[in-house]
Protein backbone atom coordinates (compact mmCIF):
# COMPACT_ATOMS: atom_id res chain seq x y z
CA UNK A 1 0.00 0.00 0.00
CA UNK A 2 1.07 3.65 -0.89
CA UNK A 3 0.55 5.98 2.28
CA UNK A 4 0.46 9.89 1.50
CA UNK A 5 0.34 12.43 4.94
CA UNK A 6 0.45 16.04 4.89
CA UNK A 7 -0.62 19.08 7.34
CA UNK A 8 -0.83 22.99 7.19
CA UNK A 9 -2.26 25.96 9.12
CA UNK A 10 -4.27 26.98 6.34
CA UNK A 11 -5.48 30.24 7.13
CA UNK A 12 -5.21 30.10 11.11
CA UNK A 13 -1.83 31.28 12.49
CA UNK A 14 -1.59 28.04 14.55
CA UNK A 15 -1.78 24.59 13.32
CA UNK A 16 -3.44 22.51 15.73
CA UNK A 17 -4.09 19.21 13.77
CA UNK A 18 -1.52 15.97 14.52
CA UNK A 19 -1.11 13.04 12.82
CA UNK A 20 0.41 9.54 13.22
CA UNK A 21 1.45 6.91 10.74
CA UNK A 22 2.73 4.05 12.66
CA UNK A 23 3.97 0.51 11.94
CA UNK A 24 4.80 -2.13 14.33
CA UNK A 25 4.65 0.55 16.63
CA UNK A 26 7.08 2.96 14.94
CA UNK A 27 6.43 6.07 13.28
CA UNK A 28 6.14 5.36 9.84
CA UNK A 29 5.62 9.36 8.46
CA UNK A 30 6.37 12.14 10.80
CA UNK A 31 4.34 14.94 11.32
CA UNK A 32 5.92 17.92 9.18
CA UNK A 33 5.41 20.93 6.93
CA UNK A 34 6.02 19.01 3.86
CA UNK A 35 4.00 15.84 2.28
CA UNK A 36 5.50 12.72 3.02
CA UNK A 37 4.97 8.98 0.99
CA UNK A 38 5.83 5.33 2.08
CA UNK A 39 4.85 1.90 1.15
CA UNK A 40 4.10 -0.21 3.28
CA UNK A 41 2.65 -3.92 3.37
CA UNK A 42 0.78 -4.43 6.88
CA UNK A 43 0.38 -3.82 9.93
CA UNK A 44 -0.79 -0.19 10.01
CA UNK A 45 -2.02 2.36 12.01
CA UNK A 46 -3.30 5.88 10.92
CA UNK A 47 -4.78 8.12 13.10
CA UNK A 48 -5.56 12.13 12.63
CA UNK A 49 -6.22 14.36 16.11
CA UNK A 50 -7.88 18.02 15.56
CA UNK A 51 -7.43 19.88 18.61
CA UNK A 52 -10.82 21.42 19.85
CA UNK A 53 -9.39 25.34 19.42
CA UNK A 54 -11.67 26.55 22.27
CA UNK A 55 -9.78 24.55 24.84
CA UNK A 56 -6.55 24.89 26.25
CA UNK A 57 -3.52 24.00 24.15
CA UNK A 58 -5.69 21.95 21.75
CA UNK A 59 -2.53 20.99 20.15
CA UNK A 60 -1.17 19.20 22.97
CA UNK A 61 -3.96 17.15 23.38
CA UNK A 62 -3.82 16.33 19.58
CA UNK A 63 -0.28 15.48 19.94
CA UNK A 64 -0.80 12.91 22.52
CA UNK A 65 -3.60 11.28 21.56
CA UNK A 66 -1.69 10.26 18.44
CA UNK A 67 1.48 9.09 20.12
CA UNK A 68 -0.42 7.11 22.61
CA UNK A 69 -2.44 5.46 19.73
CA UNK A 70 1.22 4.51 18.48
CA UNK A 71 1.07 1.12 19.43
CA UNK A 72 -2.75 0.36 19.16
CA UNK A 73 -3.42 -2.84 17.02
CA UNK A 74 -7.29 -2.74 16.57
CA UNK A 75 -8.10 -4.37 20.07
CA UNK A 76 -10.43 -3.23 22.86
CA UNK A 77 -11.01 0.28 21.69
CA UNK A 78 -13.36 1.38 24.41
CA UNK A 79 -10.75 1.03 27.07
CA UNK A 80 -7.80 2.42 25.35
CA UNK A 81 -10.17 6.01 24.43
CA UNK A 82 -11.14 5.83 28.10
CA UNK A 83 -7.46 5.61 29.54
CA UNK A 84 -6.19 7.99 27.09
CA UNK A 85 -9.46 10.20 28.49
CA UNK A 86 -8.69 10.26 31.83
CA UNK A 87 -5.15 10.94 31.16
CA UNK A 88 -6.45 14.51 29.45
CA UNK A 89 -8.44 15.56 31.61
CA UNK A 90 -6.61 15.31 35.08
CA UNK A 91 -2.86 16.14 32.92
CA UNK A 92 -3.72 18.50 30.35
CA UNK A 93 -5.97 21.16 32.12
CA UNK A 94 -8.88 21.61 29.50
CA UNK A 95 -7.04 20.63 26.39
CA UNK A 96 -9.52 18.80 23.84
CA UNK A 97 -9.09 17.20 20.20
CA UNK A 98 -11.53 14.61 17.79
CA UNK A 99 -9.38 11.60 16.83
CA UNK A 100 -10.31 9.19 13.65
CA UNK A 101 -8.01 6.38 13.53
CA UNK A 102 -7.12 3.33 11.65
CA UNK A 103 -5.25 -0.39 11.38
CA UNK A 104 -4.83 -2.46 8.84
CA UNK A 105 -3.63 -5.91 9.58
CA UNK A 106 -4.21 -8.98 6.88
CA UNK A 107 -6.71 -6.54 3.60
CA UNK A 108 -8.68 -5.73 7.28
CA UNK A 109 -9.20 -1.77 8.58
CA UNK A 110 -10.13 -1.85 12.39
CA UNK A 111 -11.03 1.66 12.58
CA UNK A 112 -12.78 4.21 14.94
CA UNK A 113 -13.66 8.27 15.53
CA UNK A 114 -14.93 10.67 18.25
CA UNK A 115 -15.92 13.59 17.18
CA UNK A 116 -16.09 14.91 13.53
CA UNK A 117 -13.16 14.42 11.82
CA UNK A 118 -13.73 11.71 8.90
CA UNK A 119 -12.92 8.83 7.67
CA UNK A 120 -13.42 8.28 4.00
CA UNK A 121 -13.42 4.72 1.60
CA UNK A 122 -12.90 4.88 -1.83
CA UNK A 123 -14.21 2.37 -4.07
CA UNK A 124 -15.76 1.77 -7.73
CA UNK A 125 -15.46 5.38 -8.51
CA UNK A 126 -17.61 5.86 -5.06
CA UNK A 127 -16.70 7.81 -1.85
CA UNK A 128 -18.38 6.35 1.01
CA UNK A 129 -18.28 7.61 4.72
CA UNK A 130 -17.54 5.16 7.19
CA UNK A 131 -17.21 6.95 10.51
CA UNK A 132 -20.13 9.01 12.22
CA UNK A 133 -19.51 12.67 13.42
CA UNK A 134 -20.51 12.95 17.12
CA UNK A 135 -22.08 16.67 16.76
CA UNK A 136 -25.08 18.39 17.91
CA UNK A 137 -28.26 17.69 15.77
CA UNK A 138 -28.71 21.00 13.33
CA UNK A 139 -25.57 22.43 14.64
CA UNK A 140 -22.91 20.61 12.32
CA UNK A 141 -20.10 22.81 14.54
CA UNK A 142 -20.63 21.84 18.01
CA UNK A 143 -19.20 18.43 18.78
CA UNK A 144 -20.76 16.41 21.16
CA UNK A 145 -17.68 13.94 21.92
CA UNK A 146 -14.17 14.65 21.64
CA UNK A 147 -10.74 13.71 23.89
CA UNK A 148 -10.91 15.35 27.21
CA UNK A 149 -14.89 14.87 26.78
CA UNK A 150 -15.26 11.81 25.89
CA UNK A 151 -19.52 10.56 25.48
CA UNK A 152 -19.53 8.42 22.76
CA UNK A 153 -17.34 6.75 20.36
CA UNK A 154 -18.00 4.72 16.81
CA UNK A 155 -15.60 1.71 15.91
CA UNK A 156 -16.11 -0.85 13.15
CA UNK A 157 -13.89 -3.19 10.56
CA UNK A 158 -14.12 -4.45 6.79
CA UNK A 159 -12.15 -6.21 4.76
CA UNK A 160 -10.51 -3.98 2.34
CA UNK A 161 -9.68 -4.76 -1.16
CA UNK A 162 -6.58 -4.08 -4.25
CA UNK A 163 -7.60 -0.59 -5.28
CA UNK A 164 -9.72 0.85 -2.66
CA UNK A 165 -8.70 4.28 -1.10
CA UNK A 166 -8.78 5.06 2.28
CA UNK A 167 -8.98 8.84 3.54
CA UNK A 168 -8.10 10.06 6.85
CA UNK A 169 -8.46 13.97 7.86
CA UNK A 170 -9.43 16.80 9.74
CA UNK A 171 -12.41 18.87 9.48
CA UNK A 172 -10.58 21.84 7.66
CA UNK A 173 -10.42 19.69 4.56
CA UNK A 174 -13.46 18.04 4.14
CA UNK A 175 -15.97 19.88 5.17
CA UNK A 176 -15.01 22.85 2.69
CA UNK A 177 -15.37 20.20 -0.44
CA UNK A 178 -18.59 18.48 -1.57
CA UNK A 179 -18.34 14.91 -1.37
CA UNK A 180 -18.28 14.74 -5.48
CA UNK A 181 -15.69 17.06 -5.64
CA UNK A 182 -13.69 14.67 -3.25
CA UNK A 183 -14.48 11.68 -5.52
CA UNK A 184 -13.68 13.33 -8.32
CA UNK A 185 -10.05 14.19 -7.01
CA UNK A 186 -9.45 10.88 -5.55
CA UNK A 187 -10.57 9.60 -8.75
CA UNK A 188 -8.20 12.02 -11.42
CA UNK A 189 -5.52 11.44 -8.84
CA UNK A 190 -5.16 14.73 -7.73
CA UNK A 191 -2.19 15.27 -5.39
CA UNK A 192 -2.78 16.27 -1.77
CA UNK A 193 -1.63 19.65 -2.11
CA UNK A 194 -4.30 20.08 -4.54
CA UNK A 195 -6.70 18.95 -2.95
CA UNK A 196 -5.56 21.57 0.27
CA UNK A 197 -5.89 24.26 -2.57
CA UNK A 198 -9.21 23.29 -3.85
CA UNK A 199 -10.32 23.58 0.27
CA UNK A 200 -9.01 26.94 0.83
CA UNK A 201 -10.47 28.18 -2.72
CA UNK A 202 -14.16 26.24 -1.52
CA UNK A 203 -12.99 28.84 1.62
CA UNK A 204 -11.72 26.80 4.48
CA UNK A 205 -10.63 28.69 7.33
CA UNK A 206 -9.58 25.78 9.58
CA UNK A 207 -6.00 23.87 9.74
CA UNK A 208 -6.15 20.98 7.14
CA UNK A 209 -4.36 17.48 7.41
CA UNK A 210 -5.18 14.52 4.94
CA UNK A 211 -3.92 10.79 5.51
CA UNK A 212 -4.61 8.79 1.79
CA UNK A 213 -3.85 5.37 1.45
CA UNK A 214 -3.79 3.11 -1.82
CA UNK A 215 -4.27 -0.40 -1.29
């Protein structure tokens, strides 16, 4: 599989997203200012934290959500979110961040989100949504579960397949684009600094990370 990772401010003066591409437990792309590729053939996790910029240092809590999800292997998701919970709230003093996240062991994604930051599939020319945003009902901005307020989580699995793509990212990204205009991109091939550029033209004001695998 070809893994793709990239992160920017955008238009904010802070960038506040993190992400994590781990194998075995080892960072497999580190978080920079410049778009990074691998290959890779198993055992992978992918995870994207947005920190929650009304709390304190949303960045830190982004940042260690990610690192702690390092060595995560699909198992017993509940308990890891509620450890990593805890740990926020009595350590980081307010700080708050939505986490999607992903491992693929054996053509099988184990994946899970809190909060709104997506988790795309790719397939046939289709974009499909697998995860399911944890915000207020008519009020697409206010989350209702993030890290540091943890209420509610989503987790699933499915077997994946030789030409699927899989799309990890923040908010700032996806929710500038239309869902067709993502297909379409994924579809031409469009490069992920592209894609950032079609975002901030649609007028995204938010910090924008993408993760975009290729089975």
């Amino acid at each position: 599989m070809k893994i793709q990772a990239f992160s920017i401010a955008g238009k904010k003066a802070q960038n506040e997203d993190y992400f994590g591409v781990y194998q075995k437990g080892r960072k497999l792309i580190m978080p920079s200012s410049w778009i990074h590729t691998r290959h890779a053939k198993d055992h992978v996790g992918l995870f994207v934290a947005d920190g929650v910029s009304t709390s304190n240092a949303p960045l830190r809590a982004a940042r260690f959500t990610c690192q702690q999800l390092a060595d995560w292997q699909g198992q017993d998701i509940q308990k890891t979110l509620q450890a990593m919970d805890q740990t926020i709230k009595k350590r980081m003093n307010g700080s708050m961040c939505t986490v999607s996240g992903g491992y693929i062991e054996k053509k099988r994604l184990t994946y899970f989100n809190v909060g709104d930051s997506p988790i795309f599939l790719f397939r046939d020319h289709t974009l499909m949504l697998l995860s399911k945003p944890h915000i207020l009902e008519g009020y697409p901005h206010v989350i209702t579960s993030c890290m540091g307020y943890l209420t509610a989580y989503y987790a699933h699995s499915l077997s994946i397949q030789a030409r699927d793509q899989l799309v990890f990212g923040s908010d700032g990204v996806l929710e500038s684009l239309s869902v067709d205009e993502l297909a379409h991109a994924l579809d031409q091939n469009t490069s992920i600094e592209q894609i950032f550029q079609m975002a901030l033209h649609a007028g995204s004001q938010d910090n924008m990370t993408l993760i975009r695998v290729q089975i």
